[in-house]
Structure formats: structure tokens, C-alpha cells
PDB file of N, CA and C in Angstrom:
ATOM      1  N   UNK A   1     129.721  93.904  82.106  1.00  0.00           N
ATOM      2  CA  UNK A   1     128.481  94.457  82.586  1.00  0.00           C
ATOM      3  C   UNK A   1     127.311  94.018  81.720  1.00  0.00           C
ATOM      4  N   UNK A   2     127.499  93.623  80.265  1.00  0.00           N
ATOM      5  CA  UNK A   2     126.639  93.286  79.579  1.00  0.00           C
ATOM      6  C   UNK A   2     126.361  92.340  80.014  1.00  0.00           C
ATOM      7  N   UNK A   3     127.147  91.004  79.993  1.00  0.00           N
ATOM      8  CA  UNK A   3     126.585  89.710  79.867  1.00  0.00           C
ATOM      9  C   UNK A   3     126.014  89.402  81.491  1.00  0.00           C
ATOM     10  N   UNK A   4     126.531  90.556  82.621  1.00  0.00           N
ATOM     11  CA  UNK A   4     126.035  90.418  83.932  1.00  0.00           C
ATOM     12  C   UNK A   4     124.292  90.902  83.912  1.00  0.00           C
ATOM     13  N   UNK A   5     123.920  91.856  82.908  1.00  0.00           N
ATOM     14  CA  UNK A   5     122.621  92.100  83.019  1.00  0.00           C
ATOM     15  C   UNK A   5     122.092  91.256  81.740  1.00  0.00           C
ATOM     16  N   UNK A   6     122.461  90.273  81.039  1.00  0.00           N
ATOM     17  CA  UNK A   6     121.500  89.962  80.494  1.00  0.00           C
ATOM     18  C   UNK A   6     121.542  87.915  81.268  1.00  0.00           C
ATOM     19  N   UNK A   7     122.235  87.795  82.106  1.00  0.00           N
ATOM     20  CA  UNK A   7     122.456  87.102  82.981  1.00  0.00           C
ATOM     21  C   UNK A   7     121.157  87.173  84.116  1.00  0.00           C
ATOM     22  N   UNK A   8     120.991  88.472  84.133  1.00  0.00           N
ATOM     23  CA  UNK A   8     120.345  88.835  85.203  1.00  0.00           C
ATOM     24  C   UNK A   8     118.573  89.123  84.743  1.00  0.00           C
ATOM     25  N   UNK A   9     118.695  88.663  83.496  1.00  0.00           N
ATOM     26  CA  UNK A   9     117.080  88.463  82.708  1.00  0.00           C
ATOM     27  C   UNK A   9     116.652  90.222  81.773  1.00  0.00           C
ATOM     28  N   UNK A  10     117.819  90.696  82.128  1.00  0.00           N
ATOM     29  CA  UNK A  10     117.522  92.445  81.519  1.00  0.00           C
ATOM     30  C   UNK A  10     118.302  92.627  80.296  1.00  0.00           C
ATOM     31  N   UNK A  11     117.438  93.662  79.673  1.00  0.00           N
ATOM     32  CA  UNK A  11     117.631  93.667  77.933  1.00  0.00           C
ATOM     33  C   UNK A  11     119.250  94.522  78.301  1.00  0.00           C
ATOM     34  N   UNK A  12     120.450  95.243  77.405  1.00  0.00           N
ATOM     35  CA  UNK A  12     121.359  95.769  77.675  1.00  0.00           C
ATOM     36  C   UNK A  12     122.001  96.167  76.314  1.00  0.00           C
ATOM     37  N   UNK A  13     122.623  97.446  76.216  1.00  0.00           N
ATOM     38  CA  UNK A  13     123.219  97.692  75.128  1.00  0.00           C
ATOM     39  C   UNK A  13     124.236  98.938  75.095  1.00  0.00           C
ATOM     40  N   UNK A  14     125.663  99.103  74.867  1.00  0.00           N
ATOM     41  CA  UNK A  14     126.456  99.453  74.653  1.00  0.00           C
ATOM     42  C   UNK A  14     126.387 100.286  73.742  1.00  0.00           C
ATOM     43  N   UNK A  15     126.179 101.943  73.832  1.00  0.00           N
ATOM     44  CA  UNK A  15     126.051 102.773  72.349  1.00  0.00           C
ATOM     45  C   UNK A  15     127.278 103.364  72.761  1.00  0.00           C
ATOM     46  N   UNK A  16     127.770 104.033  71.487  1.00  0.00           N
ATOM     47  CA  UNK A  16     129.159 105.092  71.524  1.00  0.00           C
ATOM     48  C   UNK A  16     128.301 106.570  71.693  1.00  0.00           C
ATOM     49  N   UNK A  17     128.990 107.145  72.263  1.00  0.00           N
ATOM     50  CA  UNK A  17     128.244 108.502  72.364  1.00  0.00           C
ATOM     51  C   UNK A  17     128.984 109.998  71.167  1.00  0.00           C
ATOM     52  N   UNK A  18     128.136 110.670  70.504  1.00  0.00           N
ATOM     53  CA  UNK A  18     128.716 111.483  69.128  1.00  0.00           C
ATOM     54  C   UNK A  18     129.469 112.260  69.655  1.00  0.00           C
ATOM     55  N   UNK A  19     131.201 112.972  69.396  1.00  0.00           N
ATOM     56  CA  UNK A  19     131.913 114.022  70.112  1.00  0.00           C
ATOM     57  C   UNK A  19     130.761 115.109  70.104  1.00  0.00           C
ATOM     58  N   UNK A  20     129.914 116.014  69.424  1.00  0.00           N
ATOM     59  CA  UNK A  20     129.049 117.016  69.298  1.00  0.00           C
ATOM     60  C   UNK A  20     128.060 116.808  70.855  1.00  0.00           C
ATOM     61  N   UNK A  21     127.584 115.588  71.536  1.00  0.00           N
ATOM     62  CA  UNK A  21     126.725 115.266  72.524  1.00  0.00           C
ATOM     63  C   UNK A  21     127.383 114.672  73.789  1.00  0.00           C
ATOM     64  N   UNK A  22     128.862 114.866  74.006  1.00  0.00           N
ATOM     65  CA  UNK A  22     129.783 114.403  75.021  1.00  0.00           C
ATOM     66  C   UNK A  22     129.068 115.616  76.028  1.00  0.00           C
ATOM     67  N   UNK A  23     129.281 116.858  75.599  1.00  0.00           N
ATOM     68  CA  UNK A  23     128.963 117.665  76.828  1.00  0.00           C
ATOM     69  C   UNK A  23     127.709 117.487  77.436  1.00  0.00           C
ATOM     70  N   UNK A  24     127.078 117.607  76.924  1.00  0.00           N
ATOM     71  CA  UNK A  24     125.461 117.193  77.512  1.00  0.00           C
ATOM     72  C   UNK A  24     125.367 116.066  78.048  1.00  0.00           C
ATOM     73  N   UNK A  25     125.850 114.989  77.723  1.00  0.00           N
ATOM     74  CA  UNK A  25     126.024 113.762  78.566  1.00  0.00           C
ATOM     75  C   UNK A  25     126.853 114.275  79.856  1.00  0.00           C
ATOM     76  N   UNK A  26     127.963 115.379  79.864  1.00  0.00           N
ATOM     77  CA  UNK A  26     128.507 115.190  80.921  1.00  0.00           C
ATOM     78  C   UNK A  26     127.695 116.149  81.998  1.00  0.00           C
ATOM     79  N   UNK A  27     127.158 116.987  81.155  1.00  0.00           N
ATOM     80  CA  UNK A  27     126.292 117.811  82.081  1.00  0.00           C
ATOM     81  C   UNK A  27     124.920 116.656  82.918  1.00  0.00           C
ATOM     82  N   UNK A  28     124.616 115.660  81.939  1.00  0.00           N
ATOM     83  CA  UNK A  28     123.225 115.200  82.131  1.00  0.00           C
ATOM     84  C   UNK A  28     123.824 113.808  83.618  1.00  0.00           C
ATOM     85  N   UNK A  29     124.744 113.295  83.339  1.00  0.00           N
ATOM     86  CA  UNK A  29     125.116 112.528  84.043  1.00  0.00           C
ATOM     87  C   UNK A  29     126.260 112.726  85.525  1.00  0.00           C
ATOM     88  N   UNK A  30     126.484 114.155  85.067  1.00  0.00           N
ATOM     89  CA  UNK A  30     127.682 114.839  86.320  1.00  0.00           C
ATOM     90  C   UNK A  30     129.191 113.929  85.916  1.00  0.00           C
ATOM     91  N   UNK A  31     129.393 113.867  84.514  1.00  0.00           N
ATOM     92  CA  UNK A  31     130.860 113.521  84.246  1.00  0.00           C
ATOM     93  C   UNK A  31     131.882 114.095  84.602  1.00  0.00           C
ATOM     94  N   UNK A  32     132.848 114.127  84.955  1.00  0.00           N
ATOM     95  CA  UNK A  32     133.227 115.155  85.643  1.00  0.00           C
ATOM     96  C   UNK A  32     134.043 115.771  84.187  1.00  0.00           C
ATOM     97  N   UNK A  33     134.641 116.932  83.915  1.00  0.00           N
ATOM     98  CA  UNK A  33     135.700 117.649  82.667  1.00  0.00           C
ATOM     99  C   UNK A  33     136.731 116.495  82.456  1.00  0.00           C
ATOM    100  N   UNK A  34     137.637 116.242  83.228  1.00  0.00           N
ATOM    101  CA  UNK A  34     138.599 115.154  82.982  1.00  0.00           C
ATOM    102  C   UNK A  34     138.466 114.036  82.529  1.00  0.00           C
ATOM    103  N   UNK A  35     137.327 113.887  82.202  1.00  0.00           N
ATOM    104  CA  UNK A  35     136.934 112.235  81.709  1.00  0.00           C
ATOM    105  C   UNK A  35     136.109 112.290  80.822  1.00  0.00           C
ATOM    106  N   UNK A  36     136.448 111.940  79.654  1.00  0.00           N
ATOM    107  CA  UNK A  36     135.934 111.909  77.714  1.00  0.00           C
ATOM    108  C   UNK A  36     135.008 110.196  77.909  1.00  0.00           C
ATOM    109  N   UNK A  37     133.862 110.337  77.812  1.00  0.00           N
ATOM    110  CA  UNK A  37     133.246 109.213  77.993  1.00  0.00           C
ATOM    111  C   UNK A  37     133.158 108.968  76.282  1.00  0.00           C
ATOM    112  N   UNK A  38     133.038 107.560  76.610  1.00  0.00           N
ATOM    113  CA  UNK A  38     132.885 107.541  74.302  1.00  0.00           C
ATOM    114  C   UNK A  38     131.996 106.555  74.329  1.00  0.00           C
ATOM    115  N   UNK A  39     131.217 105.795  75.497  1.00  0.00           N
ATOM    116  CA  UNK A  39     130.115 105.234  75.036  1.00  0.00           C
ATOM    117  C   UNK A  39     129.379 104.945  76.590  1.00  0.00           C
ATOM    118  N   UNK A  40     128.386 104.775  76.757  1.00  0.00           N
ATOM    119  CA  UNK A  40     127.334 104.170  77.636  1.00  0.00           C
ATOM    120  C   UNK A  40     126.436 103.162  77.543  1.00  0.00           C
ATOM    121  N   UNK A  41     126.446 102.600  78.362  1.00  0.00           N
ATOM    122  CA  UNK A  41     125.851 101.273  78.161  1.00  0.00           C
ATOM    123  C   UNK A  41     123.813 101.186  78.923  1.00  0.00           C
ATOM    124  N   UNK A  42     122.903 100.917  78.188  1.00  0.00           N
ATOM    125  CA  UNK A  42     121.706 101.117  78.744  1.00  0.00           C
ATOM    126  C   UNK A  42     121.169  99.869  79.264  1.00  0.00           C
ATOM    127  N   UNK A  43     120.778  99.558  80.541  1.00  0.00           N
ATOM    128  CA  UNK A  43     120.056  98.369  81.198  1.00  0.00           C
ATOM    129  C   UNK A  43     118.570  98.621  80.985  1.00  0.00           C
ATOM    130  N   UNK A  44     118.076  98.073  80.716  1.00  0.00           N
ATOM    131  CA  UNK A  44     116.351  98.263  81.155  1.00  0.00           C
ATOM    132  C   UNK A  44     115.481  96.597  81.229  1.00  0.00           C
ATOM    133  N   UNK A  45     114.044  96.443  81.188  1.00  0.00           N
ATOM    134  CA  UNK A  45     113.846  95.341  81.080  1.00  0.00           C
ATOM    135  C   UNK A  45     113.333  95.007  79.508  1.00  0.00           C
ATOM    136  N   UNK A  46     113.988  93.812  78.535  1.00  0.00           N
ATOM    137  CA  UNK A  46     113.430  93.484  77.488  1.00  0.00           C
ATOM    138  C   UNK A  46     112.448  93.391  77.125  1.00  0.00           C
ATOM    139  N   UNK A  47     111.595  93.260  75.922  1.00  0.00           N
ATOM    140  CA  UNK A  47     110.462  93.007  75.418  1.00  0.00           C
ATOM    141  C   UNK A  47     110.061  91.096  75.181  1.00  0.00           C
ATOM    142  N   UNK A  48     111.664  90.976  74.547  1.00  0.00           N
ATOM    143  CA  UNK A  48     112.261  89.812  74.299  1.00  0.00           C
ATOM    144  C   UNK A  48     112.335  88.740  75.287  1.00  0.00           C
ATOM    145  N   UNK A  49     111.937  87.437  75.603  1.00  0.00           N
ATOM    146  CA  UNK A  49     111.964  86.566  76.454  1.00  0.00           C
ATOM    147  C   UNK A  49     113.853  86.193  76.417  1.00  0.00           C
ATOM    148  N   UNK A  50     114.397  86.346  77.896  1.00  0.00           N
ATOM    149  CA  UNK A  50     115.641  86.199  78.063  1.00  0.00           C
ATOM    150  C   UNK A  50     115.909  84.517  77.888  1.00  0.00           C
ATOM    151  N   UNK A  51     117.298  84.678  76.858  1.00  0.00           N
ATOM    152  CA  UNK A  51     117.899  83.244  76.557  1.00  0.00           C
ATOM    153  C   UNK A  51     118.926  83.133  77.533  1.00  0.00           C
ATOM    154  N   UNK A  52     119.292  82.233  77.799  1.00  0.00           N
ATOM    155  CA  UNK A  52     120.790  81.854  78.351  1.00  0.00           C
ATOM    156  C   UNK A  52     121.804  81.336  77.036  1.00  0.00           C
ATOM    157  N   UNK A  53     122.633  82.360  77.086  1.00  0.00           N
ATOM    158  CA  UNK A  53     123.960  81.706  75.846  1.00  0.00           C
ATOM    159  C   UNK A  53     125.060  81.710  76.963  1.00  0.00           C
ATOM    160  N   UNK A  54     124.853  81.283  77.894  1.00  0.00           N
ATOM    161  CA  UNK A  54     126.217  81.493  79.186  1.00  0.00           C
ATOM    162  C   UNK A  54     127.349  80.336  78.691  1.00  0.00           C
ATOM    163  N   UNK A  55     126.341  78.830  77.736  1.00  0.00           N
ATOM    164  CA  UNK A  55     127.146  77.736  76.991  1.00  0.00           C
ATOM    165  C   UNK A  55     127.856  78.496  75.950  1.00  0.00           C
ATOM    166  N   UNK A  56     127.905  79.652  75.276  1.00  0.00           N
ATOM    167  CA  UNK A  56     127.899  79.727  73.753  1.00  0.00           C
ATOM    168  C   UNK A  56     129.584  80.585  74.337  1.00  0.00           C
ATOM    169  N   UNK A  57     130.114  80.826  75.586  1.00  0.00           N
ATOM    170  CA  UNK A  57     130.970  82.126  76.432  1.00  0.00           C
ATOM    171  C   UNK A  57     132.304  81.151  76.429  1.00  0.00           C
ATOM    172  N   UNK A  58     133.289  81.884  76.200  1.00  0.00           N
ATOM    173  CA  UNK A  58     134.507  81.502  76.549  1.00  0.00           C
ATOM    174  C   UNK A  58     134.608  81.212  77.851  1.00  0.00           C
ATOM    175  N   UNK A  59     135.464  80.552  78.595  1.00  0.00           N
ATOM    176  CA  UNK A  59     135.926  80.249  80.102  1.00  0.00           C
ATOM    177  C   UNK A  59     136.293  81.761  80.479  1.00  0.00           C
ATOM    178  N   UNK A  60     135.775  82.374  81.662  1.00  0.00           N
ATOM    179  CA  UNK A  60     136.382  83.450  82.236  1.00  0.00           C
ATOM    180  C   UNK A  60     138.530  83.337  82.065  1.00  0.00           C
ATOM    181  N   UNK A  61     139.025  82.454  82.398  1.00  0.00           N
ATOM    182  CA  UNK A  61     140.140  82.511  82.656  1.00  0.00           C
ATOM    183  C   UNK A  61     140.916  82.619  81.532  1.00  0.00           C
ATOM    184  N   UNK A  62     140.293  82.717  80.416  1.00  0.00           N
ATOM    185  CA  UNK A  62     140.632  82.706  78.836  1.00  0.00           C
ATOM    186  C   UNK A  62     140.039  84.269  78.348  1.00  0.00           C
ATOM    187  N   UNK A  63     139.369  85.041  78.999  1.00  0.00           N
ATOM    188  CA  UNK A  63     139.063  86.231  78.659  1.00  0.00           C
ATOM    189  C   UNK A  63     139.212  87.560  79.328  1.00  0.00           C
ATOM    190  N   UNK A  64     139.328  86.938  80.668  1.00  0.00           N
ATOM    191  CA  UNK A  64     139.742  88.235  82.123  1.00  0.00           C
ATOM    192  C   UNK A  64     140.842  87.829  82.358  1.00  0.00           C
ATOM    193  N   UNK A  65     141.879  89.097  82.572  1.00  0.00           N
ATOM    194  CA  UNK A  65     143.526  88.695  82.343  1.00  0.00           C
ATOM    195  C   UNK A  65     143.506  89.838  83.819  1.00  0.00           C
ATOM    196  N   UNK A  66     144.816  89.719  84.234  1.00  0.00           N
ATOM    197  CA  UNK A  66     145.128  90.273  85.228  1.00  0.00           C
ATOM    198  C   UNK A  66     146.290  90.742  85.051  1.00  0.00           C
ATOM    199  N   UNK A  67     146.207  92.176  85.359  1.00  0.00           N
ATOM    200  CA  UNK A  67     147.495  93.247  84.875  1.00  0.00           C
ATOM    201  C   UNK A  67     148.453  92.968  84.017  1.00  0.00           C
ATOM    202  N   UNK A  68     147.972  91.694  82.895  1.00  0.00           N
ATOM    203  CA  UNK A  68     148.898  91.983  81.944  1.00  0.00           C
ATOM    204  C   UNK A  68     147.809  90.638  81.251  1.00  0.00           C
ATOM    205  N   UNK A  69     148.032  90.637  79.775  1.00  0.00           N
ATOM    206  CA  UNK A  69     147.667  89.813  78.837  1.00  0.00           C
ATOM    207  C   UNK A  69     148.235  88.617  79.477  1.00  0.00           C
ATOM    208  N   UNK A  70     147.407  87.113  79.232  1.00  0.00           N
ATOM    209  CA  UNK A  70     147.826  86.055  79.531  1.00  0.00           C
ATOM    210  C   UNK A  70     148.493  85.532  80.972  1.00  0.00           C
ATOM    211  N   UNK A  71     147.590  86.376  81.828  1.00  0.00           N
ATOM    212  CA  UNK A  71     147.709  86.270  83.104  1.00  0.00           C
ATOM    213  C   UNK A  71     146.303  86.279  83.574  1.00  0.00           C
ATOM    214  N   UNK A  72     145.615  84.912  83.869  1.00  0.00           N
ATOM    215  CA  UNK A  72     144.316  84.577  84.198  1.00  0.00           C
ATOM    216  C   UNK A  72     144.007  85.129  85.039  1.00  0.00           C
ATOM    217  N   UNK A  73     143.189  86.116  85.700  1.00  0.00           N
ATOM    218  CA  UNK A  73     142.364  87.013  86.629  1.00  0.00           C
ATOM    219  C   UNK A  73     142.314  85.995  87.835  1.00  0.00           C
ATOM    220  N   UNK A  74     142.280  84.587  88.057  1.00  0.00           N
ATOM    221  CA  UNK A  74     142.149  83.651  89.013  1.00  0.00           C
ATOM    222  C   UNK A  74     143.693  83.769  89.672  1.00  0.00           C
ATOM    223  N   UNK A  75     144.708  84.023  89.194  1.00  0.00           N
ATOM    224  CA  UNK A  75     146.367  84.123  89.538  1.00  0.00           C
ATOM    225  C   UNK A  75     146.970  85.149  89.824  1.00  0.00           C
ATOM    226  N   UNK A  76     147.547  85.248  90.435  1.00  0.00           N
ATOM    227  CA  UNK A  76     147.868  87.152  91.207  1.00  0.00           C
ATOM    228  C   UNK A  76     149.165  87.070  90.345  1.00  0.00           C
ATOM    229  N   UNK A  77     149.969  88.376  90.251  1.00  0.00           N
ATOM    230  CA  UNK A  77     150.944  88.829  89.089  1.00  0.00           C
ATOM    231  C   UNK A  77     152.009  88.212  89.694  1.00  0.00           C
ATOM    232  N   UNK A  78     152.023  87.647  91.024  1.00  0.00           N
ATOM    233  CA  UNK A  78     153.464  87.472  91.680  1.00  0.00           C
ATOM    234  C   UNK A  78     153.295  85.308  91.454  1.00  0.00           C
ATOM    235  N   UNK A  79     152.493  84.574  90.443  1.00  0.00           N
ATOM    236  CA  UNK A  79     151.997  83.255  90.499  1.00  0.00           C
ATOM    237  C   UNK A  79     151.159  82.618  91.892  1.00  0.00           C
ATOM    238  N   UNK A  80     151.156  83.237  92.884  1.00  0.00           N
ATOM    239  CA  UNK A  80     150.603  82.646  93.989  1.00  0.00           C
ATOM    240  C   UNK A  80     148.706  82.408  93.225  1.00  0.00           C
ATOM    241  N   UNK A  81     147.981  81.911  94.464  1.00  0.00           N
ATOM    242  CA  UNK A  81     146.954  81.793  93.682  1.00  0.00           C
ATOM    243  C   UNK A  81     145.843  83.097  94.468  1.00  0.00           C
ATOM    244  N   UNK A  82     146.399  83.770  94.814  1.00  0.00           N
ATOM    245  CA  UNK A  82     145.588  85.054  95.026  1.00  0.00           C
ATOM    246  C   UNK A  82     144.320  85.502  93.859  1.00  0.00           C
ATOM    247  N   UNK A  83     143.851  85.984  94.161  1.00  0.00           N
ATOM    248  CA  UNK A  83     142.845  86.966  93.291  1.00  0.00           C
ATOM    249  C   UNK A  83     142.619  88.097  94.012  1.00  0.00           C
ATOM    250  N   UNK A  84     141.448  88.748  93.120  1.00  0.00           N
ATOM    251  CA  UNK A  84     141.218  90.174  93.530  1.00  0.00           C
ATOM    252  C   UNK A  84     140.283  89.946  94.609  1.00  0.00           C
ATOM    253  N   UNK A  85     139.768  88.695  94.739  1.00  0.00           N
ATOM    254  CA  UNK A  85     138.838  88.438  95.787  1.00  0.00           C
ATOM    255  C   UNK A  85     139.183  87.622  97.059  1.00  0.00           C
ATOM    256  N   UNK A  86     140.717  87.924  97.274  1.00  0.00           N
ATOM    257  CA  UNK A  86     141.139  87.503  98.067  1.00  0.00           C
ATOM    258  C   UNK A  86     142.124  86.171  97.644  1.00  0.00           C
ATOM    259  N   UNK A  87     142.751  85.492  99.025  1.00  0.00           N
ATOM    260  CA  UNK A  87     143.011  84.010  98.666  1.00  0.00           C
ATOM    261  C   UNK A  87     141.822  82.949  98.793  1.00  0.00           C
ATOM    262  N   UNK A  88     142.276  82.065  97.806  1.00  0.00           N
ATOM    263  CA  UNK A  88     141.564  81.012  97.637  1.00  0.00           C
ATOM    264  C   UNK A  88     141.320  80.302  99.020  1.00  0.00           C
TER     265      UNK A  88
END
């Protein structure tokens, strides 16, 4: 989600949220009880003129794995060449 909004020309940042301020976040955001959030991530627009480091990024297929480590997100769990976005 980060590198999709700063892709997308918008500033972005990932904070952890303090156990003491979980409830109020869940009140402020409608979290529901069952779900311990431990960080949120903020979009807005930068101050900063947006760079492209999209060169500086690992290959997706080297970093998004599919239901198990070392199973490229492009390859469905059974080897066919499925994805989550359908067949190729």
C-alpha cells in the first residue's frame, strides 16, 4: 500500500499505534473488538516533490509469494500458471 501511494505521487507512512491508544483508534475508526490493530498507515498529499525509486524495488515475483514462501504470486499453489487475477 505504501509503495502503491507513493507510486501514485502521495506522501505515505506506516506508524505503530501505543497499546494505551488501541481503544480510541478502535472507537475512532469502528475497529471492530476482535481485531488488535498495531499500526496504521497515513496517505495524504506531500510537501516533497514525488521521486520514482520503482528502479531501486526488487522484482514483484521475488517479494509477493503465494500461500507459502518461495512460491511467486504469478504461480498458483497447484504449478499451473494461474494467479489471483485469474489465468494468464
Amino acid at each position: 500500500m505504501l509503495l502503491t501511494a507513493v507510486d501514485a505521487g502521495l506522501g505515505a507512512c506506516f506508524f505503530g499505534i501505543p497499546a494505551d491508544r488501541i481503544d480510541s483508534f478502535r472507537g475512532e475508526f469502528g475497529v471492530p473488538a476482535h481485531f488488535t490493530p498495531i499500526g496504521a498507515i497515513s496517505i495524504g498529499y506531500s510537501q516533497e516533490p514525488p521521486r520514482d525509486l520503482s528502479d531501486r524495488r526488487r522484482p514483484q515475483g521475488e517479494v509477493v509469494h503465494r500461500g507459502r514462501w518461495r512460491q511467486p504470486a504469478d504461480r498458483a499453489a497447484d504449478g499451473s500458471s494461474e494467479s489471483a487475477a485469474g489465468p494468464r
